[in-house]
N, C-alpha and C. Protein backbone atom coordinates (compact mmCIF):
# COMPACT_ATOMS: atom_id res chain seq x y z
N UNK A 1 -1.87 -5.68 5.25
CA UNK A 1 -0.69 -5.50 4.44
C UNK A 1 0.44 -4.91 5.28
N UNK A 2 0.04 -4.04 6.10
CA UNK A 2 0.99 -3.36 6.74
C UNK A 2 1.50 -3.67 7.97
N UNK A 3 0.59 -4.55 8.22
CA UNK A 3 1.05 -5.79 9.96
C UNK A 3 2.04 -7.12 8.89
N UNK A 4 2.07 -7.19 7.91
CA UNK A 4 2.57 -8.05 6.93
C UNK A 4 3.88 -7.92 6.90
N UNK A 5 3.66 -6.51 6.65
CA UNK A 5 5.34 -5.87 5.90
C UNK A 5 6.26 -6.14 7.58
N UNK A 6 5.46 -5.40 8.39
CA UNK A 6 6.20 -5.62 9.30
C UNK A 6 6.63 -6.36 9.99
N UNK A 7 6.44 -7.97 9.86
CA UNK A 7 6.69 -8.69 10.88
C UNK A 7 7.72 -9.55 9.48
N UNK A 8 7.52 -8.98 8.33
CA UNK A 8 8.46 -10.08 7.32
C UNK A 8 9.47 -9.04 6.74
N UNK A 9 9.89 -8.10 6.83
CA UNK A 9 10.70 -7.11 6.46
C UNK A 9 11.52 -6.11 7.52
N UNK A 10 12.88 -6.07 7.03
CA UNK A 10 12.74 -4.65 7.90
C UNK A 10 12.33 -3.34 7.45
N UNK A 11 12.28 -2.30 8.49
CA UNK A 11 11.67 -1.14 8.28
C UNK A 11 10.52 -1.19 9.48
N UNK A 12 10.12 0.25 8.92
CA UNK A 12 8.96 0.59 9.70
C UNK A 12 7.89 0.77 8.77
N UNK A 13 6.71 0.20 8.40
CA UNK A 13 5.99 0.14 7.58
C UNK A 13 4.31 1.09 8.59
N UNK A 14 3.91 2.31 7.93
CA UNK A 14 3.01 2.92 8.00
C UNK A 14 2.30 3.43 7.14
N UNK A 15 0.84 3.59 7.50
CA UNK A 15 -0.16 4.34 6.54
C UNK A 15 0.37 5.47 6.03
N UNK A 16 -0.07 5.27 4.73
CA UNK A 16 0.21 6.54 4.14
C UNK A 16 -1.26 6.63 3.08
N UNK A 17 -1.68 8.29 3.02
CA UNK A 17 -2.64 8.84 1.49
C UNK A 17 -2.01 9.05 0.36
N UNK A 18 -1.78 8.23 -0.34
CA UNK A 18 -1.24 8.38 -2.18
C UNK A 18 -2.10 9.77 -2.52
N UNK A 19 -3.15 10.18 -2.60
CA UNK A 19 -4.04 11.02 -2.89
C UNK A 19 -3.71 12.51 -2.64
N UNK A 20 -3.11 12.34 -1.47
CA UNK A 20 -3.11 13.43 -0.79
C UNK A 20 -1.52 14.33 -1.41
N UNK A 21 -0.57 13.14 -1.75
CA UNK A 21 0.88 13.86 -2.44
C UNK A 21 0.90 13.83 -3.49
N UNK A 22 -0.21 13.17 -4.42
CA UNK A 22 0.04 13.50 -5.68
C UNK A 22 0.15 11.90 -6.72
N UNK A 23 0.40 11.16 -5.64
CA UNK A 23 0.70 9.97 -6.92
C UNK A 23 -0.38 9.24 -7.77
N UNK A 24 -1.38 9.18 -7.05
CA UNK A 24 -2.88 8.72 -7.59
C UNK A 24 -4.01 9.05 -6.79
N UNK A 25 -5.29 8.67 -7.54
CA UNK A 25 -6.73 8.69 -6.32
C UNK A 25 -6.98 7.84 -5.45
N UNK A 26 -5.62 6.93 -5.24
CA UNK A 26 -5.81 6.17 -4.11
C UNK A 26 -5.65 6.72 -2.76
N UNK A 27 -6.95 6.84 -2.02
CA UNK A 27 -6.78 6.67 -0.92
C UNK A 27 -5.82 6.26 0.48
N UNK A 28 -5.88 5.05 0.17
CA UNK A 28 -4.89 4.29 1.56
C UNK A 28 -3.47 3.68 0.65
N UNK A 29 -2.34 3.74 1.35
CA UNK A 29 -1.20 2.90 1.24
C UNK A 29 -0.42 2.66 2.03
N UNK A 30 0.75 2.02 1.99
CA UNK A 30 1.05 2.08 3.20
C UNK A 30 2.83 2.63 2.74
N UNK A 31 3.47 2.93 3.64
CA UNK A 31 5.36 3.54 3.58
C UNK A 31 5.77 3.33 4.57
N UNK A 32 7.24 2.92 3.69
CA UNK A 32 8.57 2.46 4.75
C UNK A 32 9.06 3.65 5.09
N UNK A 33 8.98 4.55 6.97
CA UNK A 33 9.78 5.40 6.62
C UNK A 33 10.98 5.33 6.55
N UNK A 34 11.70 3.85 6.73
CA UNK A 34 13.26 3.82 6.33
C UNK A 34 13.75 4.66 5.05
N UNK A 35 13.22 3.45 4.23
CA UNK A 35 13.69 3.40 2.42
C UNK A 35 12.81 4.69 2.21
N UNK A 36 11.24 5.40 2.55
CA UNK A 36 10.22 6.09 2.01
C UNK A 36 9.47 5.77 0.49
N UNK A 37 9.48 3.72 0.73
CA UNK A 37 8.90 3.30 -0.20
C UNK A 37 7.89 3.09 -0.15
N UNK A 38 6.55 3.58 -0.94
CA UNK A 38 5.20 3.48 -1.34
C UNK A 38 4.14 2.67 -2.20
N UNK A 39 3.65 1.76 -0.91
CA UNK A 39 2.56 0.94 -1.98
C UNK A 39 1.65 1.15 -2.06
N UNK A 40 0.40 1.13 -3.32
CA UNK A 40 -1.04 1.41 -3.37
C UNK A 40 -1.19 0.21 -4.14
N UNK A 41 -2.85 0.15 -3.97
CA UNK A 41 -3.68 -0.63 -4.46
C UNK A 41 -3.79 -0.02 -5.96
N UNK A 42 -3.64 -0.44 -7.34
CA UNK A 42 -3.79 0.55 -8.41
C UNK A 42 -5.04 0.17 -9.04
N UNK A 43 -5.96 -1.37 -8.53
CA UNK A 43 -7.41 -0.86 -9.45
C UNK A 43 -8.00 -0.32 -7.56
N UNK A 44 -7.69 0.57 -7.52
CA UNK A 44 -8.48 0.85 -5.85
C UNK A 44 -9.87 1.17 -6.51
N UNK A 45 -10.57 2.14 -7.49
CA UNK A 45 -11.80 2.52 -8.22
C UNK A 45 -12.30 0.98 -8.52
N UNK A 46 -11.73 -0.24 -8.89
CA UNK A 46 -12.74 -1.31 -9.47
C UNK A 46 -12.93 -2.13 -8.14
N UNK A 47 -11.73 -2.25 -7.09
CA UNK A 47 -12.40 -3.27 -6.09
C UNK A 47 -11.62 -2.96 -4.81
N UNK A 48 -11.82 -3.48 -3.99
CA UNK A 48 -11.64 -3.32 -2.60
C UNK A 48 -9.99 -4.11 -2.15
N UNK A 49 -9.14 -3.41 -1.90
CA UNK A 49 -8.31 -3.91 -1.73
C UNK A 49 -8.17 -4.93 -0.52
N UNK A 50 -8.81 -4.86 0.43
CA UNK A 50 -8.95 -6.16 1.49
C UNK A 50 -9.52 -7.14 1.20
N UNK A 51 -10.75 -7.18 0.23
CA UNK A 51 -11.14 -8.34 -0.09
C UNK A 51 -10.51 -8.99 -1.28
N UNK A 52 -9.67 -8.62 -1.31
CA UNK A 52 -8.69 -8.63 -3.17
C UNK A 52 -7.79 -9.20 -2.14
N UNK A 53 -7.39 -8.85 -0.90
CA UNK A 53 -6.25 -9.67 -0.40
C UNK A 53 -6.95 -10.55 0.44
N UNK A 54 -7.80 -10.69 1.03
CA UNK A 54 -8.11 -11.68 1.77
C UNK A 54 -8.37 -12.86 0.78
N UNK A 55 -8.75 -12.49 -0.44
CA UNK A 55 -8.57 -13.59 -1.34
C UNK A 55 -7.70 -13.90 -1.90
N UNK A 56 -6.41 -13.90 -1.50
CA UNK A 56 -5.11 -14.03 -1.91
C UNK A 56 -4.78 -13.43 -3.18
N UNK A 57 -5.78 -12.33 -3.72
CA UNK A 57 -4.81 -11.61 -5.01
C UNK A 57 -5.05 -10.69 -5.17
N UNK A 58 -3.82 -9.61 -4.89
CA UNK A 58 -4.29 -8.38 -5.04
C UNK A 58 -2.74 -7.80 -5.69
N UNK A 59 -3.00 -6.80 -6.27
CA UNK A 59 -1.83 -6.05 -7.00
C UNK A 59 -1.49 -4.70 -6.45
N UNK A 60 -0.60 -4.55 -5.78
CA UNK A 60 0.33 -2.85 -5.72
C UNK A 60 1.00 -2.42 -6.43
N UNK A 61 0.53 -1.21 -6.33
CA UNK A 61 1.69 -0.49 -7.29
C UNK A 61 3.25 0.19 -6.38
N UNK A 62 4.10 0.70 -7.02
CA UNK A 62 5.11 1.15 -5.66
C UNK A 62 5.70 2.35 -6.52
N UNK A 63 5.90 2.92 -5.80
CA UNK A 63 6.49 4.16 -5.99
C UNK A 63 8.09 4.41 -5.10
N UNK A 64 9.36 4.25 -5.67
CA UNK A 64 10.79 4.56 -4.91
C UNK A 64 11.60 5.25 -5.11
């Protein structure tokens, strides 16, 4: 997702822990530190977000 953002957007797109500031129990996401926009995986508890995208469907949530 985050080799994604970056080669089709601008910004600087890096890992970020949703968990860790407060927005959900998600684990991994990733942020622009341009804009300091935030995406997570929001069923991260029902399935795996890489295999949700390697199968072409997966849902983020964003936080701006």
């Amino acid at each position: 997702m985050r080799r994604l953002l970056n080669n089709n957007t601008e910004g600087d797109w890096v890992r970020c822990w949703p968990h860790k500031i407060g927005l959900t129990g998600c684990e991994q996401g990733v942020r622009n530190k341009k804009t300091n926009v935030i995406y997570w995986h929001d069923r991260y508890a029902l399935e795996a977000a890489h295999k949700a995208f390697n199968a072409g469907h997966v849902f983020y949530s964003i936080n701006n």
